[in-house]
Protein backbone atom coordinates (compact mmCIF):
# COMPACT_ATOMS: atom_id res chain seq x y z
CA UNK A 1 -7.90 -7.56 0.63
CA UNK A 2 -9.62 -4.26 0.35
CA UNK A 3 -9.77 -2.68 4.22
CA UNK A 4 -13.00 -1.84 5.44
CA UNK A 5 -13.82 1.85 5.86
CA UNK A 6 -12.78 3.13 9.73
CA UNK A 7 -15.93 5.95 9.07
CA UNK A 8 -18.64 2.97 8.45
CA UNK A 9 -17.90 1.40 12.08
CA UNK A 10 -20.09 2.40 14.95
CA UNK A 11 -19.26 4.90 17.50
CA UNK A 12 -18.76 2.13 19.95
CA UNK A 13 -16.57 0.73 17.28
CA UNK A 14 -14.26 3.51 16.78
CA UNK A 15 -13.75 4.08 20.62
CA UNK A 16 -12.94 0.85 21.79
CA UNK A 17 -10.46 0.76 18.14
CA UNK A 18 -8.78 3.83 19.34
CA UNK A 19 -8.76 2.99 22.93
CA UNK A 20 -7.12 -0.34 21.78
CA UNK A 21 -4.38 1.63 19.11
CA UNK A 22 -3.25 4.02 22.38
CA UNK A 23 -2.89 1.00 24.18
CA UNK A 24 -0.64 -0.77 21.84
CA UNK A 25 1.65 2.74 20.71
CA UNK A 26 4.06 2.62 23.37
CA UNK A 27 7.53 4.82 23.58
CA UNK A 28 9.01 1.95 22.36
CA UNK A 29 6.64 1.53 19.08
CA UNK A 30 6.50 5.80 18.66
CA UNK A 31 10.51 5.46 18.33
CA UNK A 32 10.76 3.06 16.08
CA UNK A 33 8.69 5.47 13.47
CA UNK A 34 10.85 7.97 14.85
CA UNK A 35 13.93 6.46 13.96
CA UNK A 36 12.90 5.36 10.57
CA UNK A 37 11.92 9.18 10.05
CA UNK A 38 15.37 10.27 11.02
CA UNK A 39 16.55 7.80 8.51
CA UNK A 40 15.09 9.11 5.84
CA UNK A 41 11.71 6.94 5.63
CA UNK A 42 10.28 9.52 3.54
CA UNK A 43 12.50 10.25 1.08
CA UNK A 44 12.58 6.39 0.23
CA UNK A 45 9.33 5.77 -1.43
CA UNK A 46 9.84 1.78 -1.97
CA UNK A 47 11.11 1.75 1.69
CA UNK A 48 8.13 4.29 2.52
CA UNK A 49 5.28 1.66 1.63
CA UNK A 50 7.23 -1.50 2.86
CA UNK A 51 7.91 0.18 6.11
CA UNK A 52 4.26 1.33 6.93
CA UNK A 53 3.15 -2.09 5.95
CA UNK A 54 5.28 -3.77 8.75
CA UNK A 55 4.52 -1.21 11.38
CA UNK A 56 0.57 -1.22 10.50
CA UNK A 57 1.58 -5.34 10.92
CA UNK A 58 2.46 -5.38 14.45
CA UNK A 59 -0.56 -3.40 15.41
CA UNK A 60 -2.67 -6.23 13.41
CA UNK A 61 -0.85 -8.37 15.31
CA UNK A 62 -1.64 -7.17 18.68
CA UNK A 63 -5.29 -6.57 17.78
CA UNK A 64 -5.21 -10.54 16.87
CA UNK A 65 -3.54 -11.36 20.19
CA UNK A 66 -5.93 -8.96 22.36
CA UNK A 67 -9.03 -11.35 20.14
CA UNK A 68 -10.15 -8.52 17.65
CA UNK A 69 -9.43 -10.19 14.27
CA UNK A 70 -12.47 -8.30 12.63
CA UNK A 71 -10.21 -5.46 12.67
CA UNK A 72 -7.54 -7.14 10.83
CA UNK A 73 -6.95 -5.96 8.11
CA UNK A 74 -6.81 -2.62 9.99
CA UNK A 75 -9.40 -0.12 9.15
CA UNK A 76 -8.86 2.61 6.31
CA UNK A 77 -9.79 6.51 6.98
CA UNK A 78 -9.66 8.38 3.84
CA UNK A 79 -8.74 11.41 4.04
CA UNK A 80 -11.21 12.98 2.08
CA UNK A 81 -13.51 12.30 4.85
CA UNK A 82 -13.35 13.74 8.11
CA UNK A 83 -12.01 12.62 10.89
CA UNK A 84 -14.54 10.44 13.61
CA UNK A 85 -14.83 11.93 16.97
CA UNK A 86 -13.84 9.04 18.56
CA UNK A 87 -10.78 9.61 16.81
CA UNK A 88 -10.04 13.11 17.57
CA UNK A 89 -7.14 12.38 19.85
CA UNK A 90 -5.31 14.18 21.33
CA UNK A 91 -7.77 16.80 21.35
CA UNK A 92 -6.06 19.21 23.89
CA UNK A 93 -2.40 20.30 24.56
CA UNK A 94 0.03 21.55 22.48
CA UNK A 95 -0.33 18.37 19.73
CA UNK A 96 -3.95 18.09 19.73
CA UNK A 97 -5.40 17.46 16.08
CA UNK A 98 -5.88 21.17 14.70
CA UNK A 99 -8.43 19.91 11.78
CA UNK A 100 -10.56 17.47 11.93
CA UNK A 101 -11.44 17.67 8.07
CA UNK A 102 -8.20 18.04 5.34
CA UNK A 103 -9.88 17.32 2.74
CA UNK A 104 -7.49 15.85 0.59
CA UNK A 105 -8.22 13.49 -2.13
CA UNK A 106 -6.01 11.06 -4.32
CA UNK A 107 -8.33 10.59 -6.83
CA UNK A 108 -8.10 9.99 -9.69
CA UNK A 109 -4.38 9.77 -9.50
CA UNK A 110 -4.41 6.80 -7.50
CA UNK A 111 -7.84 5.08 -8.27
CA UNK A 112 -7.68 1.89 -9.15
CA UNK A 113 -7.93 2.05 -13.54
CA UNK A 114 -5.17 4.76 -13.04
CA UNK A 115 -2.58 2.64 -10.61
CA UNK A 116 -1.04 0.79 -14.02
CA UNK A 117 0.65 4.88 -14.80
CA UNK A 118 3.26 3.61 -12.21
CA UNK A 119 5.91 1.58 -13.72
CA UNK A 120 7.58 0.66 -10.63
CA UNK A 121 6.64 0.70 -6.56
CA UNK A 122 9.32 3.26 -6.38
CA UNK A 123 7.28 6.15 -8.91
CA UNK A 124 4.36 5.01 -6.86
CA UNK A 125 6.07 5.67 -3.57
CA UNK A 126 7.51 9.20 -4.68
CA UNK A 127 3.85 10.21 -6.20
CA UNK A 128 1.94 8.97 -2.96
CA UNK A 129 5.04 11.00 -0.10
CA UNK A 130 3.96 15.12 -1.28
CA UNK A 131 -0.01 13.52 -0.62
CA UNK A 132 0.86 11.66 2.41
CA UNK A 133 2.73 14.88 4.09
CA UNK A 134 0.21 17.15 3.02
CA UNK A 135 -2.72 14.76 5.29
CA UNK A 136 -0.13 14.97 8.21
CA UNK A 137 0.63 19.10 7.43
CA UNK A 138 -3.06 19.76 7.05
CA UNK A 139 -4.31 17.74 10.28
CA UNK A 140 -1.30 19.75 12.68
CA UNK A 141 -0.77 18.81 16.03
CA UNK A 142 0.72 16.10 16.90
CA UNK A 143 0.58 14.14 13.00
CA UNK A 144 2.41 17.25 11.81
CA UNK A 145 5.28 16.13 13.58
CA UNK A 146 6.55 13.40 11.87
CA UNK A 147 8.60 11.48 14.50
CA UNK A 148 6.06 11.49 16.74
CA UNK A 149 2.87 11.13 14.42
CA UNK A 150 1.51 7.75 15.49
CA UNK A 151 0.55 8.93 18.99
CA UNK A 152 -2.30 10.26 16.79
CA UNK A 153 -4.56 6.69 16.73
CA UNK A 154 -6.14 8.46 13.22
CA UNK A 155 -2.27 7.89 11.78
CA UNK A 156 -2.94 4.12 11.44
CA UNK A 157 -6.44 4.05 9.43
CA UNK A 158 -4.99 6.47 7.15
CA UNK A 159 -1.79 4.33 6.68
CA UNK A 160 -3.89 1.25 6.22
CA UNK A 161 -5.40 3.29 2.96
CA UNK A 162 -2.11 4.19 1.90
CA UNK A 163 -1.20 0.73 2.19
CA UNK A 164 -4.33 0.17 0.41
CA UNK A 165 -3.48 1.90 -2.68
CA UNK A 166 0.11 -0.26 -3.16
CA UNK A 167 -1.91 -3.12 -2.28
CA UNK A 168 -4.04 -2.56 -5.32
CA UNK A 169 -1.37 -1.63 -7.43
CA UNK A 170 0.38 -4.85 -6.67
CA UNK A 171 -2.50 -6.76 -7.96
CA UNK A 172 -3.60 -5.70 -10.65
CA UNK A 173 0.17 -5.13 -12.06
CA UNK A 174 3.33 -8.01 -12.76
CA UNK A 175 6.42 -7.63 -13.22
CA UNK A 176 7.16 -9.20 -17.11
CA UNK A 177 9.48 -12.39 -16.17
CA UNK A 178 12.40 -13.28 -18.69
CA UNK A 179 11.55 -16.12 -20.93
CA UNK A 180 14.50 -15.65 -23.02
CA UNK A 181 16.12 -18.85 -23.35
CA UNK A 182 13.50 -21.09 -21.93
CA UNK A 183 12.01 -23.40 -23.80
CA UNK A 184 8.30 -22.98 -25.12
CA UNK A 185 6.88 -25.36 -22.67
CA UNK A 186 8.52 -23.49 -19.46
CA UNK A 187 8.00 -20.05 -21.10
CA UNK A 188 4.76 -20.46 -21.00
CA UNK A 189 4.40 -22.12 -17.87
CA UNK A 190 5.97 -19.43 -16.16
CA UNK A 191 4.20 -16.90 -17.89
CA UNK A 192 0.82 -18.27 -17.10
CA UNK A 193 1.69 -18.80 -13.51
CA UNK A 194 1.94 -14.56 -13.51
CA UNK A 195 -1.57 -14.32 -14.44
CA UNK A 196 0.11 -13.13 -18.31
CA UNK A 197 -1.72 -14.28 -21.38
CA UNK A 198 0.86 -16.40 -24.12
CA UNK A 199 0.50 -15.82 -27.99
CA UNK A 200 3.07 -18.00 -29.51
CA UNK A 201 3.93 -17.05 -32.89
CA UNK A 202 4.99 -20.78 -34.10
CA UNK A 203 4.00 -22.95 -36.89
CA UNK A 204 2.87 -26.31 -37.08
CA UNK A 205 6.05 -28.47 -36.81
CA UNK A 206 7.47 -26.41 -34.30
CA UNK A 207 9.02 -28.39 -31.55
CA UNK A 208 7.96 -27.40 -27.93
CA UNK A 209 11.61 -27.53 -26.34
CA UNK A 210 12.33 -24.63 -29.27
CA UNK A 211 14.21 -21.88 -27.17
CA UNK A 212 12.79 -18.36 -26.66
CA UNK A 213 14.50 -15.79 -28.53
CA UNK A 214 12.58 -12.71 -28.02
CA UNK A 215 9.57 -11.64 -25.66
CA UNK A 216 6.82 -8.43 -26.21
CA UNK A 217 6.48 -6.84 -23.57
CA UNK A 218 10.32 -6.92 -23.06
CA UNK A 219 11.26 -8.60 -19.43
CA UNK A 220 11.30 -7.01 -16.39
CA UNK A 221 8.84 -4.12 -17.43
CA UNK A 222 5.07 -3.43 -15.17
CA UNK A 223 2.06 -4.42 -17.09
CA UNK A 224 -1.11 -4.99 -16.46
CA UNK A 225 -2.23 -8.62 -15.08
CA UNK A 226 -3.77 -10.52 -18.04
CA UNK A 227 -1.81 -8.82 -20.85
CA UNK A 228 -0.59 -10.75 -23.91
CA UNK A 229 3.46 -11.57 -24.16
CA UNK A 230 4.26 -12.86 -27.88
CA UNK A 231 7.17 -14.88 -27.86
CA UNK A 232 9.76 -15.25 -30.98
CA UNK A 233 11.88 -18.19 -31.27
């Protein structure tokens, strides 16, 4: 699905993207981050990702419904990069964007060859949170504040690469299925169906509807799509 970059649009572009994100952040859409913050959104890190994905999903929804579906999937700001004029809002008042350049990378950590380090969403969550908060710290104003961060329109490119970075982990990772007590046939149906590679270890009179004993890597583990699962029987 890979989101296109927000810094690659036009200036045109940007504005009429922000103008459209300020439109669509009512009280009513700032409080519901705000509530999940008070919850403890960030000190969840499955519900962390899952909960950015949704909100970034209504805006994508009301982009479709206002007829702008080439900006769905949302744009992605990396924050790396600095910050597009366009996107400097609020730029005066007490929560006006303090720095326009944070300079924060999550490479290599979280580039794509290194996403398989995370066994489960929820180490990916808690390594992503300290990165996230130190974007939000190192911007100030207004995405400093965590409650009220998505008055800032720059808050929803940069969750769209967040959600970027889970998005990639969830493809290019599976979660091992049990095939313990299947038969050989649905074993490796099921298997296959997971994008997982099958190396039976039978012989030649072996019957198909033989049931799985034991499975390599062991069920219910995070491995890399395309990796081989020996089954014993």
């Amino acid at each position: 699905m890979h989101r296109p970059n927000l810094n690659n649009l036009s200036p045109n572009e940007r504005t009429l993207l922000a103008n459209l994100i300020q439109l669509y952040t009512t009280p009513n859409i700032i409080d519901i981050h705000g509530n999940a913050v008070s919850s403890g959104i960030h000190s969840d890190p499955a519900l962390f990702l899952s909960f950015h994905r949704n909100y970034i999903g209504g805006l994508e929804t009301f982009l479709l419904q206002q007829g702008y579906p080439q900006w769905v999937p949302l744009p992605a700001w990396n924050p790396v990069e600095q910050i597009p004029q366009e996107f400097n809002i609020p730029n005066t008042g007490p929560e006006r964007l303090q720095n326009l350049n944070p300079n924060v990378s999550f490479s290599p950590e979280f580039d794509q060859e290194n996403l398989i380090n995370f066994a489960t969403v929820e180490e990916l969550g808690e390594a992503l949170i300290p990165r996230h908060n130190l974007v939000h710290r190192r911007i100030g104003g207004v995405m400093n504040n965590m409650r009220r961060a998505p008055v800032a329109p720059i808050f929803w490119p940069f969750h769209s690469f967040i959600d970027d970075i889970w998005w990639d982990w969830q493809r290019i990772t599976v979660v091992v299925p049990s095939c313990i007590g299947l038969s050989i046939v649905n074993a490796t149906r099921l298997l296959d169906n997971c994008g997982l590679h099958i190396d039976m270890k039978a012989n030649f009179y072996t019957s198909p509807w033989i049931r799985i004993k034991q499975q390599k890597p062991a069920p219910l583990t995070v491995t890399p799509r395309g990796t081989i699962v020996k089954l014993y029987y």
